[in-house]
PDB file of N, CA and C in Angstrom:
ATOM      1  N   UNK A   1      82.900 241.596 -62.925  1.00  0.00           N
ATOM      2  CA  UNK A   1      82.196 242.580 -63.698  1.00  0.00           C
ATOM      3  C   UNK A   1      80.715 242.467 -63.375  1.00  0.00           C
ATOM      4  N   UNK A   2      79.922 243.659 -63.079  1.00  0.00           N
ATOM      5  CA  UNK A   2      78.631 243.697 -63.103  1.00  0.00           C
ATOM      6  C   UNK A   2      77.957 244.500 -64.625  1.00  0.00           C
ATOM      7  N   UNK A   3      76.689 243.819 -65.341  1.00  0.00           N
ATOM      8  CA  UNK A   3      76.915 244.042 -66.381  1.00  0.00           C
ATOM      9  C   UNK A   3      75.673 243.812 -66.213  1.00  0.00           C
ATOM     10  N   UNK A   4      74.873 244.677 -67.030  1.00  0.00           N
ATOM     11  CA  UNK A   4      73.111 245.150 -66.774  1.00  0.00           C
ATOM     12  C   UNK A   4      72.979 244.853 -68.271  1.00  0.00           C
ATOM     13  N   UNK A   5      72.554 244.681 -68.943  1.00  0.00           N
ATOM     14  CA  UNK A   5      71.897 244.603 -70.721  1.00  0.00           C
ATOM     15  C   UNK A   5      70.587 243.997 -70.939  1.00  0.00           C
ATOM     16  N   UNK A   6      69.796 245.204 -70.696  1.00  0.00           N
ATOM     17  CA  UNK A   6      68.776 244.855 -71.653  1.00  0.00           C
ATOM     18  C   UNK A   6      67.599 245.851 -71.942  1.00  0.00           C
ATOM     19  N   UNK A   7      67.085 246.100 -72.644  1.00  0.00           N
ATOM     20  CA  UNK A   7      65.568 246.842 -72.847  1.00  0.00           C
ATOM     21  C   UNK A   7      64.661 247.380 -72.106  1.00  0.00           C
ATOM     22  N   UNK A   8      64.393 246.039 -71.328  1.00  0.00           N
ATOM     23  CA  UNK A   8      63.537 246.419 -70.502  1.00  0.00           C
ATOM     24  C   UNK A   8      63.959 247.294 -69.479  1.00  0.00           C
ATOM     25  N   UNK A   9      62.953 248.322 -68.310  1.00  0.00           N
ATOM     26  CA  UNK A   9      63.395 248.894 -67.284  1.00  0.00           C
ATOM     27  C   UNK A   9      63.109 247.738 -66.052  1.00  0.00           C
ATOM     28  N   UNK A  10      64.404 247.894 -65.157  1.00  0.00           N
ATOM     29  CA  UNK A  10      64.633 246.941 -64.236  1.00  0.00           C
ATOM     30  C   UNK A  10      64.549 247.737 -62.859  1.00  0.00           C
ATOM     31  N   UNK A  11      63.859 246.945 -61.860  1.00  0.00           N
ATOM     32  CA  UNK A  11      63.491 247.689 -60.472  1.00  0.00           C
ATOM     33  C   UNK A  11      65.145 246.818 -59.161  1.00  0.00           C
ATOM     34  N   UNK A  12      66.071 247.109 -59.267  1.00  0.00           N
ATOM     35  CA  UNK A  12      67.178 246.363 -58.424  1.00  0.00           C
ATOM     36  C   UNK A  12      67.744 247.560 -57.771  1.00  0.00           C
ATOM     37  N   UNK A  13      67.665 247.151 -56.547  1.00  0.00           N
ATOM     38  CA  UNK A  13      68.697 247.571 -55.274  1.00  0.00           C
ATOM     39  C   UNK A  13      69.420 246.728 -54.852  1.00  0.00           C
ATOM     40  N   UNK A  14      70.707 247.131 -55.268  1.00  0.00           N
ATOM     41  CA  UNK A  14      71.677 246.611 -54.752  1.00  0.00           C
ATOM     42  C   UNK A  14      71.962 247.289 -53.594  1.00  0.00           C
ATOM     43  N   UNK A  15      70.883 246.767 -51.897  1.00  0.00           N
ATOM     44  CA  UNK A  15      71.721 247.664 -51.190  1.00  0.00           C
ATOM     45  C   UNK A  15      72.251 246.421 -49.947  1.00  0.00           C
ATOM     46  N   UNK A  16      73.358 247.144 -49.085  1.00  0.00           N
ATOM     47  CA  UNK A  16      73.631 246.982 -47.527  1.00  0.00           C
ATOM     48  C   UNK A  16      74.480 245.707 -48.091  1.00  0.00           C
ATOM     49  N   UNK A  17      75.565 245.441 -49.167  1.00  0.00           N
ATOM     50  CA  UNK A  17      76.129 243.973 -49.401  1.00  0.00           C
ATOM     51  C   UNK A  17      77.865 245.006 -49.316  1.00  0.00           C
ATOM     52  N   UNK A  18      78.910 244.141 -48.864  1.00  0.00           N
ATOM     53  CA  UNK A  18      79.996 243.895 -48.902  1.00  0.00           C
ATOM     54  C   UNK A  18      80.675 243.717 -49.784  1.00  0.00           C
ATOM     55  N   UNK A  19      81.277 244.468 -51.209  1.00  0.00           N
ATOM     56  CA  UNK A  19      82.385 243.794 -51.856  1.00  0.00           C
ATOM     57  C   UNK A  19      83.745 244.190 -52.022  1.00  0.00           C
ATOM     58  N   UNK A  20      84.544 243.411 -51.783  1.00  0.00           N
ATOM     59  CA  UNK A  20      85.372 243.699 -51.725  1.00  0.00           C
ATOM     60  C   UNK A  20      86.970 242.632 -52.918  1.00  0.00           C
ATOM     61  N   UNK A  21      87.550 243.693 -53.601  1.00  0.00           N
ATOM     62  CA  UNK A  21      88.239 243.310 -54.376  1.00  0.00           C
ATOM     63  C   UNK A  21      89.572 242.200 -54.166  1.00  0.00           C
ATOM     64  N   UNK A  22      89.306 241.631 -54.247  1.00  0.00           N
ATOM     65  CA  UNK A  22      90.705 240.510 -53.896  1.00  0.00           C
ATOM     66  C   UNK A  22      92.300 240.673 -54.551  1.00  0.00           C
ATOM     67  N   UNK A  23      93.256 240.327 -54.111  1.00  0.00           N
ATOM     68  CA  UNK A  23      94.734 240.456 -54.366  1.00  0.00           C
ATOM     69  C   UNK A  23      94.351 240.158 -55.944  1.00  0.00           C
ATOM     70  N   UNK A  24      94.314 238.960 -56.261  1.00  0.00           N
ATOM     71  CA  UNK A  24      94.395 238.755 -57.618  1.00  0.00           C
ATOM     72  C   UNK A  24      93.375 239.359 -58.950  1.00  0.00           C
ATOM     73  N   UNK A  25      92.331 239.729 -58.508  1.00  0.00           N
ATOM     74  CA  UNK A  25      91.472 240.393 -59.257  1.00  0.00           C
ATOM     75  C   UNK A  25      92.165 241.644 -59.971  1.00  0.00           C
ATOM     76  N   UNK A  26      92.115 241.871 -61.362  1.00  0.00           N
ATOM     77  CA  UNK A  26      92.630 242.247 -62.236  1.00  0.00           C
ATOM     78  C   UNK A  26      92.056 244.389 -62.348  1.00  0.00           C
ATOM     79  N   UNK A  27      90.722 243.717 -62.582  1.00  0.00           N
ATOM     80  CA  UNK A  27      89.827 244.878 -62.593  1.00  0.00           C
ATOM     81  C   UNK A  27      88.429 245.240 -61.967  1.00  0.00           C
ATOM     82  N   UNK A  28      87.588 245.861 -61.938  1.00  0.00           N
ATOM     83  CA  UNK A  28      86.606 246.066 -61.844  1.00  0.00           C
ATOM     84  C   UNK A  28      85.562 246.603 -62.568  1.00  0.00           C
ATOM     85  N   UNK A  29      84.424 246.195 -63.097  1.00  0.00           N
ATOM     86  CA  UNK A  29      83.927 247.336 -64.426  1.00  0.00           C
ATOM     87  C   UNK A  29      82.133 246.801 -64.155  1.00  0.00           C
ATOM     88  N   UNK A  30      81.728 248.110 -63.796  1.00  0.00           N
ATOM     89  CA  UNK A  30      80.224 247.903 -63.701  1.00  0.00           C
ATOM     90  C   UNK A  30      79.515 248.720 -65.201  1.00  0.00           C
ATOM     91  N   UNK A  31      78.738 248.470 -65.861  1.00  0.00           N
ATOM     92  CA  UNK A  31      78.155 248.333 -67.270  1.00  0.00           C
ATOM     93  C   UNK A  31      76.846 248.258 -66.598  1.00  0.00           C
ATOM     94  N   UNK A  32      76.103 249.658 -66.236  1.00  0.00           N
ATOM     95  CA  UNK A  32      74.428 249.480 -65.401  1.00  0.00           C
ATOM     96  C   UNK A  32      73.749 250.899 -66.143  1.00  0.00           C
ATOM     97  N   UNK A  33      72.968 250.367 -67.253  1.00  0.00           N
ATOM     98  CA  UNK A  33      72.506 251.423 -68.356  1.00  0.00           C
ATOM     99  C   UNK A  33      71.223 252.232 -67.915  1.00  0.00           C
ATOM    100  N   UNK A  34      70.347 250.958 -66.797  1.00  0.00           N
ATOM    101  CA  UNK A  34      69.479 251.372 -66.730  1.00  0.00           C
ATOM    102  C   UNK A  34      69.146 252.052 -65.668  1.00  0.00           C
ATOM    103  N   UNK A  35      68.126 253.515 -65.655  1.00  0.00           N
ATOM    104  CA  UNK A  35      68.252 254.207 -64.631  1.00  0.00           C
ATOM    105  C   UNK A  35      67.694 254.166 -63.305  1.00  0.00           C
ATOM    106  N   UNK A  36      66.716 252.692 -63.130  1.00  0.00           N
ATOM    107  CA  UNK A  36      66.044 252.439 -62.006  1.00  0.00           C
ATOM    108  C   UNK A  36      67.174 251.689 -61.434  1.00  0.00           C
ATOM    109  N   UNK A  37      68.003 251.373 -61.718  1.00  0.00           N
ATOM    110  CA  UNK A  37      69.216 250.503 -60.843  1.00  0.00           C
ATOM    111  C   UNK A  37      69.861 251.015 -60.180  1.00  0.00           C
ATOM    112  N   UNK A  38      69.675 250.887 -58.321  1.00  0.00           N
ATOM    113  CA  UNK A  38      69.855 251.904 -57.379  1.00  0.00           C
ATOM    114  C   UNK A  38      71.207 250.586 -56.743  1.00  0.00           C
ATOM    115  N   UNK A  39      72.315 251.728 -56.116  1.00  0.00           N
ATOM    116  CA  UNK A  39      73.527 251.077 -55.550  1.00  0.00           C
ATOM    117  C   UNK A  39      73.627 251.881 -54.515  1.00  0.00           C
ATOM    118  N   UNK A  40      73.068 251.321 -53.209  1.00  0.00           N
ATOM    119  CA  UNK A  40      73.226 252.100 -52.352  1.00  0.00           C
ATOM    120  C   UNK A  40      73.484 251.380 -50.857  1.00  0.00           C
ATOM    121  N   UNK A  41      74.410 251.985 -50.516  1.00  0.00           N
ATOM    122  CA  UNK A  41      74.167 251.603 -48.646  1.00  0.00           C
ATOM    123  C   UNK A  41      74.996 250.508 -48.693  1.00  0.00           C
ATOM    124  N   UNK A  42      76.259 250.294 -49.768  1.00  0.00           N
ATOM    125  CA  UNK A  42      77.028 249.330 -50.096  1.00  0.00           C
ATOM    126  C   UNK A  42      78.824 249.400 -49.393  1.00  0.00           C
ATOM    127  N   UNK A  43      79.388 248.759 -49.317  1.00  0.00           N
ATOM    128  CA  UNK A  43      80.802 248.453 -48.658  1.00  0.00           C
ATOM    129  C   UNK A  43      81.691 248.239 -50.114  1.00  0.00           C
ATOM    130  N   UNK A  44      82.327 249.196 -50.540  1.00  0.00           N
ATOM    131  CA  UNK A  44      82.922 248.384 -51.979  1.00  0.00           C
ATOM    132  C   UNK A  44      84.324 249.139 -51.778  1.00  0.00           C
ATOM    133  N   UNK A  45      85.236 247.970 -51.519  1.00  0.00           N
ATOM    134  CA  UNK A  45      86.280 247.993 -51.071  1.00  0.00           C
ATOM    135  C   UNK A  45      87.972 247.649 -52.054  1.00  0.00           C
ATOM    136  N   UNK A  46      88.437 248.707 -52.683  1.00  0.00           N
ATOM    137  CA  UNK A  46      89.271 247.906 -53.379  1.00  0.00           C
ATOM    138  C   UNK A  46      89.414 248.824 -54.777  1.00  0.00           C
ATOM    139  N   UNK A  47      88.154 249.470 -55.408  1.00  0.00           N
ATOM    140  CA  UNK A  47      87.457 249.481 -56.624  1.00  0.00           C
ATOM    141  C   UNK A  47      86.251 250.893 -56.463  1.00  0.00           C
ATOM    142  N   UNK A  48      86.641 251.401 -57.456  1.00  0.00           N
ATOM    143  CA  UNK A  48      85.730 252.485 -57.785  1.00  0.00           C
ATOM    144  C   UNK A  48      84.334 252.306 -57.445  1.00  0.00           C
ATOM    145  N   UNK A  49      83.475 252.869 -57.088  1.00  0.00           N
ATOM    146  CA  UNK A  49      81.749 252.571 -56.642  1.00  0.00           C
ATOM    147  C   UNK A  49      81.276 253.049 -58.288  1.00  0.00           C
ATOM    148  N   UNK A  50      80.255 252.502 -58.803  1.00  0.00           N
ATOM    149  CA  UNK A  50      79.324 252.630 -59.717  1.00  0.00           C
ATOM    150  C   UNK A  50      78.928 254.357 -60.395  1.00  0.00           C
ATOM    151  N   UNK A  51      78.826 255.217 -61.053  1.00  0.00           N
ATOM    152  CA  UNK A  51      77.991 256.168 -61.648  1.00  0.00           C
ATOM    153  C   UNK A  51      76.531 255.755 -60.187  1.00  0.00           C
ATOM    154  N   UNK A  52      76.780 256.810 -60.124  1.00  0.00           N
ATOM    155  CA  UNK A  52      75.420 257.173 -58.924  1.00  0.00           C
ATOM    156  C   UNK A  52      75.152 256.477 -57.808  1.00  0.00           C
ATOM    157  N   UNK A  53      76.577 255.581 -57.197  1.00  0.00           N
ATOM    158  CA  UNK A  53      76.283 255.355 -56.085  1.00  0.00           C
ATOM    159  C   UNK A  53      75.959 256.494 -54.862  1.00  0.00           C
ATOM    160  N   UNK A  54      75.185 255.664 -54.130  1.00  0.00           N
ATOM    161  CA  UNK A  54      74.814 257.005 -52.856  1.00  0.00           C
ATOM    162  C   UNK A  54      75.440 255.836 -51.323  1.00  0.00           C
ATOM    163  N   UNK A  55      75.808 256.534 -50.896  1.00  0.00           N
ATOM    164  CA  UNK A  55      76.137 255.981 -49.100  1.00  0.00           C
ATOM    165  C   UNK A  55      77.037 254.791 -49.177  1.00  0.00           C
ATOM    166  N   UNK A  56      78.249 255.329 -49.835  1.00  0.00           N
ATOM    167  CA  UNK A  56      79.032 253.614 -49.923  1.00  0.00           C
ATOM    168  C   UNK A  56      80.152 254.193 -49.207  1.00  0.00           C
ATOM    169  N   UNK A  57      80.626 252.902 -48.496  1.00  0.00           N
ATOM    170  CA  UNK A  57      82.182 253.049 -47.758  1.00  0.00           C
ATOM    171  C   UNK A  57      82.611 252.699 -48.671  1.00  0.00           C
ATOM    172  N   UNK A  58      84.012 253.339 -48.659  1.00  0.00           N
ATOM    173  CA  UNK A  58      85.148 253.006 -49.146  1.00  0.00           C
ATOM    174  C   UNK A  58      86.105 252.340 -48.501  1.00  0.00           C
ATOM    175  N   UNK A  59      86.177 252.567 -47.257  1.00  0.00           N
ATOM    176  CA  UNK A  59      87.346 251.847 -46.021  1.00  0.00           C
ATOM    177  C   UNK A  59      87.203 250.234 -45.943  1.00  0.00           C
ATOM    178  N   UNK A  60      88.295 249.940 -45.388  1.00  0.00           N
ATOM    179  CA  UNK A  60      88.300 248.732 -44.833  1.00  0.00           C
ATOM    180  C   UNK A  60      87.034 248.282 -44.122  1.00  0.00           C
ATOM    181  N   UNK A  61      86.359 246.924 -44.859  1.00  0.00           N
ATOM    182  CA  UNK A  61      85.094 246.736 -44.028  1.00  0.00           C
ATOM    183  C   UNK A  61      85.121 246.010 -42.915  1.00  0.00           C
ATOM    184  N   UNK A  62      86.316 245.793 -42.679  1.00  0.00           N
ATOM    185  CA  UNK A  62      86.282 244.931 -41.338  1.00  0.00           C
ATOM    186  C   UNK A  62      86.498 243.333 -41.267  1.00  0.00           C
ATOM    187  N   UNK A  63      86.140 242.740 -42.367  1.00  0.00           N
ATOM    188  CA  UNK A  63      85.653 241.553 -42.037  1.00  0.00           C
ATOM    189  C   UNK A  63      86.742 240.895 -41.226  1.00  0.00           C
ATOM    190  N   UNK A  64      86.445 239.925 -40.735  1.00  0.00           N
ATOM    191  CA  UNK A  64      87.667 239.150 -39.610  1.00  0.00           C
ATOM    192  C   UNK A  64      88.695 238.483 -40.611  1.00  0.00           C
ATOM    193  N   UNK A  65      88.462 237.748 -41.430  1.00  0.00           N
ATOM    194  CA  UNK A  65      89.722 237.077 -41.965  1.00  0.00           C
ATOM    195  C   UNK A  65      89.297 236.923 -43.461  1.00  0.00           C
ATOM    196  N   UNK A  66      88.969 237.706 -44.356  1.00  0.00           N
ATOM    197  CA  UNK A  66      88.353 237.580 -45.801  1.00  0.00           C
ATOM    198  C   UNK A  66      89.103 236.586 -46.703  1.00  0.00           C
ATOM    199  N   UNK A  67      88.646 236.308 -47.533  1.00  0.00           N
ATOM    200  CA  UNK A  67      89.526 235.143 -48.166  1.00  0.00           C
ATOM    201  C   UNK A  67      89.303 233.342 -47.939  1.00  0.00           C
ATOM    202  N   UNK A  68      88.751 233.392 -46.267  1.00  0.00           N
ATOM    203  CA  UNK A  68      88.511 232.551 -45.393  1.00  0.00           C
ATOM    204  C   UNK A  68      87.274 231.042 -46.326  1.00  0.00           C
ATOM    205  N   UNK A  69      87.288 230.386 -46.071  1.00  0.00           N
ATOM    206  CA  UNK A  69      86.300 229.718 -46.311  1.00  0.00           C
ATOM    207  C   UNK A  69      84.945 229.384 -45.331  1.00  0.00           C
ATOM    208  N   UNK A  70      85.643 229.645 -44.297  1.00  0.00           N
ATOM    209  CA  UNK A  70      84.397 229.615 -43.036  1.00  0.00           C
ATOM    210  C   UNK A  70      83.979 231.004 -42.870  1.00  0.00           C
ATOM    211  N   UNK A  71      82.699 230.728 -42.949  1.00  0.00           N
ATOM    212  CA  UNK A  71      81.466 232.248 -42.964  1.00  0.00           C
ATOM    213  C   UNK A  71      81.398 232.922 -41.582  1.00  0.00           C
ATOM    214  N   UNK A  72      81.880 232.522 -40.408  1.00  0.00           N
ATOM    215  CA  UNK A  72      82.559 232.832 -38.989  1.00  0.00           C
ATOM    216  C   UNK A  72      83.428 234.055 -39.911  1.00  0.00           C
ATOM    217  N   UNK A  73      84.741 233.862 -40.336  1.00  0.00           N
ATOM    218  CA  UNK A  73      85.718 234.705 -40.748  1.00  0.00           C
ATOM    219  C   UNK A  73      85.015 236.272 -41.628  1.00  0.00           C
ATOM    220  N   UNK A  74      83.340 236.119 -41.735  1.00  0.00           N
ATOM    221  CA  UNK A  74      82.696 237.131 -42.455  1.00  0.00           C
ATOM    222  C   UNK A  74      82.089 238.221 -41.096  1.00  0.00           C
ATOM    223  N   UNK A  75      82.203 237.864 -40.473  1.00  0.00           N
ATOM    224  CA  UNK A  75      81.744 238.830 -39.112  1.00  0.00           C
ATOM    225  C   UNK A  75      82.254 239.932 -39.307  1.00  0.00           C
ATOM    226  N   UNK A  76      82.074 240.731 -38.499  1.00  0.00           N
ATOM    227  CA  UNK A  76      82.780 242.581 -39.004  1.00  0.00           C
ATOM    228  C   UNK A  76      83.382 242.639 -37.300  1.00  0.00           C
ATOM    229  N   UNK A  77      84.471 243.005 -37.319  1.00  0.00           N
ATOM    230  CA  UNK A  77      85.494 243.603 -36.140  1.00  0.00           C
ATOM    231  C   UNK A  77      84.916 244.733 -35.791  1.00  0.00           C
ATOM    232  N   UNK A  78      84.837 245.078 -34.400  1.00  0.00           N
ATOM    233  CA  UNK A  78      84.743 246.354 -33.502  1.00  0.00           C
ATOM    234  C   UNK A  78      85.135 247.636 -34.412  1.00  0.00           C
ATOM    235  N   UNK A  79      84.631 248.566 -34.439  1.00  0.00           N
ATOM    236  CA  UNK A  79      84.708 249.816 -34.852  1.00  0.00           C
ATOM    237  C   UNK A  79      85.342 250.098 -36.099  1.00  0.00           C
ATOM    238  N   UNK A  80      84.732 249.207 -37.062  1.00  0.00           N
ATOM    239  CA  UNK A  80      84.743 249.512 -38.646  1.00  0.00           C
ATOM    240  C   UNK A  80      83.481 250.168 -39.020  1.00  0.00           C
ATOM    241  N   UNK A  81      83.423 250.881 -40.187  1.00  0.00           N
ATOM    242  CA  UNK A  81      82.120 252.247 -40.745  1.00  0.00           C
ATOM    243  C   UNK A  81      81.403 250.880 -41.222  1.00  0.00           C
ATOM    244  N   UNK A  82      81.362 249.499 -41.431  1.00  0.00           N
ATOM    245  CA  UNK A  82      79.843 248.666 -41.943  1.00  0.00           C
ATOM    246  C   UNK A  82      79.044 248.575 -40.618  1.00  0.00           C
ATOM    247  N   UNK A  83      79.620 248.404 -39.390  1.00  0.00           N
ATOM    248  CA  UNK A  83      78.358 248.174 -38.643  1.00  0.00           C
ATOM    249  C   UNK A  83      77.846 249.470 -38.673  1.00  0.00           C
ATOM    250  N   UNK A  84      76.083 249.074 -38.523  1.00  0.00           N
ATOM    251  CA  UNK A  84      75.593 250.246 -38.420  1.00  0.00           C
ATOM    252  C   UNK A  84      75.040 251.285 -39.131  1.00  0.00           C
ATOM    253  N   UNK A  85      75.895 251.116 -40.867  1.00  0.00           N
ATOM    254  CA  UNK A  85      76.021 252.496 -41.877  1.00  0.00           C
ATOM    255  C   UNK A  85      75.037 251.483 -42.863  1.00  0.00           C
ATOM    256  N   UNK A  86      74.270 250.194 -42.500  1.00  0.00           N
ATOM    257  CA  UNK A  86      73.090 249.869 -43.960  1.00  0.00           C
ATOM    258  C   UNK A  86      71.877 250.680 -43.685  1.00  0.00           C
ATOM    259  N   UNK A  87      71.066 250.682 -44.634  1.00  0.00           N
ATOM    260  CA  UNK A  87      69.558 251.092 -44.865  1.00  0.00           C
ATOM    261  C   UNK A  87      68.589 250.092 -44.492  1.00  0.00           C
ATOM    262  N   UNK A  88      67.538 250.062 -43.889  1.00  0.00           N
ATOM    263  CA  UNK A  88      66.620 249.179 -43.143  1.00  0.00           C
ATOM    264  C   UNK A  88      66.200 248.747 -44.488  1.00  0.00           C
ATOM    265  N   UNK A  89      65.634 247.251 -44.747  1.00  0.00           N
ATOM    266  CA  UNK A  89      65.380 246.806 -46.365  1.00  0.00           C
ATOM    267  C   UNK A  89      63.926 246.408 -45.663  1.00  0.00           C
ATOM    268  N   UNK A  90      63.071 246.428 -46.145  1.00  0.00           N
ATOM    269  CA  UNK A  90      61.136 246.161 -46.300  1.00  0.00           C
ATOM    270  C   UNK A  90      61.658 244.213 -46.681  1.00  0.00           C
ATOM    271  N   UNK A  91      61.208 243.434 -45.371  1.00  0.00           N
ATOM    272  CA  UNK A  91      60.916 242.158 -46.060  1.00  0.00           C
ATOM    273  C   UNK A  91      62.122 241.730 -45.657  1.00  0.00           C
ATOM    274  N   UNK A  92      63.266 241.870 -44.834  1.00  0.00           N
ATOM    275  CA  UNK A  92      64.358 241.708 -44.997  1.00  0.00           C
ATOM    276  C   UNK A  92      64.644 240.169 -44.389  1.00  0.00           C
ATOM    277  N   UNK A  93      63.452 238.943 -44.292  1.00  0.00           N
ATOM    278  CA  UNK A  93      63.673 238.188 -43.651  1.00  0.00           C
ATOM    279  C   UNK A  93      63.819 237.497 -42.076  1.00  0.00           C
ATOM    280  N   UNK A  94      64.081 238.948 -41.270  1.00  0.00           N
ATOM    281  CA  UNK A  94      63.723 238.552 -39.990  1.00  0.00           C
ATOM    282  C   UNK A  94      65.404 238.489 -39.596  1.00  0.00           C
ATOM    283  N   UNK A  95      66.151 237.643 -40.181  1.00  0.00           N
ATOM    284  CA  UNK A  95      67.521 236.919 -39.505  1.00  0.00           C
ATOM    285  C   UNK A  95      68.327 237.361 -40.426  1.00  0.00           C
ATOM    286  N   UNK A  96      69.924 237.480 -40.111  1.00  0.00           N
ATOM    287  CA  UNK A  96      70.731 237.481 -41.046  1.00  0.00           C
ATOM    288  C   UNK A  96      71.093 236.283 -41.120  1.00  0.00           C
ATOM    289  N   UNK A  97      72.578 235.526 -41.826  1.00  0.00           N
ATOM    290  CA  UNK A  97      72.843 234.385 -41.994  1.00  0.00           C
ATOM    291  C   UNK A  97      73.751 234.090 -40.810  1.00  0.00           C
ATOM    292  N   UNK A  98      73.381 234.149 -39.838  1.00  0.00           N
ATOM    293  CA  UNK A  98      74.310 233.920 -38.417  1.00  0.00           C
ATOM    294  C   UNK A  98      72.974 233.637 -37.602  1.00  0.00           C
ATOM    295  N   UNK A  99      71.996 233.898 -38.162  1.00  0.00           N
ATOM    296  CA  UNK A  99      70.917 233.914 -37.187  1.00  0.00           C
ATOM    297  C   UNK A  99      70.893 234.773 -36.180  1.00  0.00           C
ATOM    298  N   UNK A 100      71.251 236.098 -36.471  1.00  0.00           N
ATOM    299  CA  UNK A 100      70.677 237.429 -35.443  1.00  0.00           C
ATOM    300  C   UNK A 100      69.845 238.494 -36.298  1.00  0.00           C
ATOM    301  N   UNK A 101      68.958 238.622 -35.408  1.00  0.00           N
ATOM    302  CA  UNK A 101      67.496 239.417 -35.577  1.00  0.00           C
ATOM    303  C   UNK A 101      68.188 240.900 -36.274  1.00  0.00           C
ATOM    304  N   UNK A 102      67.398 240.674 -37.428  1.00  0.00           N
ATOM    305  CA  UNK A 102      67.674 241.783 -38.591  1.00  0.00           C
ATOM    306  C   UNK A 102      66.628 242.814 -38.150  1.00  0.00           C
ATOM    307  N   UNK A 103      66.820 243.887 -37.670  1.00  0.00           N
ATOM    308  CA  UNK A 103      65.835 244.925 -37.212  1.00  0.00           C
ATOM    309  C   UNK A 103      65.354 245.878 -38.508  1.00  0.00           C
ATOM    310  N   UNK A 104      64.198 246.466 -38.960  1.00  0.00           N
ATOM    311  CA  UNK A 104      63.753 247.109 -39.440  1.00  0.00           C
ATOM    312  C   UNK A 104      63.717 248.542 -39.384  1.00  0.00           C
ATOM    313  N   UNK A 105      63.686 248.908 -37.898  1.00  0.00           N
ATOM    314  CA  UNK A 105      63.708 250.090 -37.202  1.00  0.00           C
ATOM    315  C   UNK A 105      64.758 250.878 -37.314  1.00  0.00           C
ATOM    316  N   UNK A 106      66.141 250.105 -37.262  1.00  0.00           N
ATOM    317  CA  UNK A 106      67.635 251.228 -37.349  1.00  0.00           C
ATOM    318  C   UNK A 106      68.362 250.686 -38.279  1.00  0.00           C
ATOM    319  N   UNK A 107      69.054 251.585 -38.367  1.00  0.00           N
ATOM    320  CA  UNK A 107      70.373 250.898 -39.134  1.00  0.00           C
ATOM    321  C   UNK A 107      70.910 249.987 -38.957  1.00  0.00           C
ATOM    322  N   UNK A 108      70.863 248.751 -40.178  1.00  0.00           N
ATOM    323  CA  UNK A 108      71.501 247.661 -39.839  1.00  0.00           C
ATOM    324  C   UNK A 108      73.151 247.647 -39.640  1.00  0.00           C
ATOM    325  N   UNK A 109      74.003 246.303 -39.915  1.00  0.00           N
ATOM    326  CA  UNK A 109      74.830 246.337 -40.215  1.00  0.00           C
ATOM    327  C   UNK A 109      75.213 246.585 -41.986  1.00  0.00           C
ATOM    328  N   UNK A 110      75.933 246.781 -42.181  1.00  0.00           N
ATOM    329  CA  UNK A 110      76.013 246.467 -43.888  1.00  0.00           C
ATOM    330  C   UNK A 110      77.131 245.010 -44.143  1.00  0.00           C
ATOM    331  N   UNK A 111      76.201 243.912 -45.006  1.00  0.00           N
ATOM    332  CA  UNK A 111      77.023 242.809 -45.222  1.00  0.00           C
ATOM    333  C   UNK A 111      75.953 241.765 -44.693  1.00  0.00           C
ATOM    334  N   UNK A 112      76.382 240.687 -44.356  1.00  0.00           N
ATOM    335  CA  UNK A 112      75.312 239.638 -44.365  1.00  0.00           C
ATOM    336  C   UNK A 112      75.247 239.298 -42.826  1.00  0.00           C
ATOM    337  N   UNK A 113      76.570 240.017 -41.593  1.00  0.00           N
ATOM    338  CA  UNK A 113      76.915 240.058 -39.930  1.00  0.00           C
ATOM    339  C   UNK A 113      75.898 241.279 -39.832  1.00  0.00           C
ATOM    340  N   UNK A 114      74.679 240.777 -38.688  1.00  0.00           N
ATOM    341  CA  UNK A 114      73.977 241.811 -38.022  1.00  0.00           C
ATOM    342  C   UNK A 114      74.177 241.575 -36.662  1.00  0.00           C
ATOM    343  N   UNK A 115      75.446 241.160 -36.291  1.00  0.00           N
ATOM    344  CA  UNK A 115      75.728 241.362 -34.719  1.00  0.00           C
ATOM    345  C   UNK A 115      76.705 242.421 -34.219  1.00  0.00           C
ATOM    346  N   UNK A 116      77.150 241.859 -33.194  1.00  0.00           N
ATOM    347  CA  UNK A 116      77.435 243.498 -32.726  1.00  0.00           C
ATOM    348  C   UNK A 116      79.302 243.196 -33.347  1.00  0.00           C
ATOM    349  N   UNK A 117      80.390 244.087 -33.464  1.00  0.00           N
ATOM    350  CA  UNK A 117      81.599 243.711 -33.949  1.00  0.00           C
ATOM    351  C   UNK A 117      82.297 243.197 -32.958  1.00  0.00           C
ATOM    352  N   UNK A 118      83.007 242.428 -33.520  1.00  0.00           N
ATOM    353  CA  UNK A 118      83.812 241.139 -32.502  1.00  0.00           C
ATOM    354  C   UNK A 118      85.038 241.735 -32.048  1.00  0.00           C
ATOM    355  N   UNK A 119      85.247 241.823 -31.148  1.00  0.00           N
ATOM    356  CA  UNK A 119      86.348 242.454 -30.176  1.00  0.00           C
ATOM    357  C   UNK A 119      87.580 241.935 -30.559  1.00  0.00           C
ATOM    358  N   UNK A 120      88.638 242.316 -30.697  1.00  0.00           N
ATOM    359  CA  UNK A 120      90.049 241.948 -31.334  1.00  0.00           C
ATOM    360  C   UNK A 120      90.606 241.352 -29.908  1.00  0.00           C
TER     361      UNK A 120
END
């Protein structure tokens, strides 16, 4: 469950992340009141997208072996809609967590793999 509560107005982008619903997961329920809370450029796989998402896949995101415990198994396979379909993020660190150069200029990957998709 994602679940927003509170008063104040909140500045969050949730963008260019991967989720995806697992076998055993029951439900899904996002609770996001406030109207600066942007969901965009997201992979949500499994489960309804949010009230006002913009640019989300719905398809299979690819990943190589999900479920996996090794972060290798998080890479994205050849010709799935995440490579390619994120929004360039301001500040984005430079690297993803594989250590390949997170570009500013184009469309990233969407998910935390900014390399190219791994050939089956």
């Amino acid at each position: 469950m994602t679940q927003e509560a509170t008063n104040a107005e909140l500045d969050v982008a949730f963008t260019n992340n991967i989720v995806r619903r697992g076998p055993a997961t029951t439900s899904v329920n996002w609770q996001l009141s406030d109207s600066s809370w942007r969901t965009d450029h997201n992979a949500l796989y499994g489960f309804a997208a949010p009230a006002g998402a913009t640019h989300t896949v719905t398809a299979a995101p690819g990943l190589l072996r999900p479920g996996s415990y090794d972060p290798l198994d998080y890479r994205l396979w050849q010709g799935y809609p995440t490579l390619g379909s994120g929004t360039p993020v301001a500040d984005n660190g430079g690297r993803d967590y594989f250590g390949n150069p997170v570009t500013t200029g184009a469309a990233p990957n969407i998910g935390a793999y900014e390399g190219p998709g791994v050939p089956r």
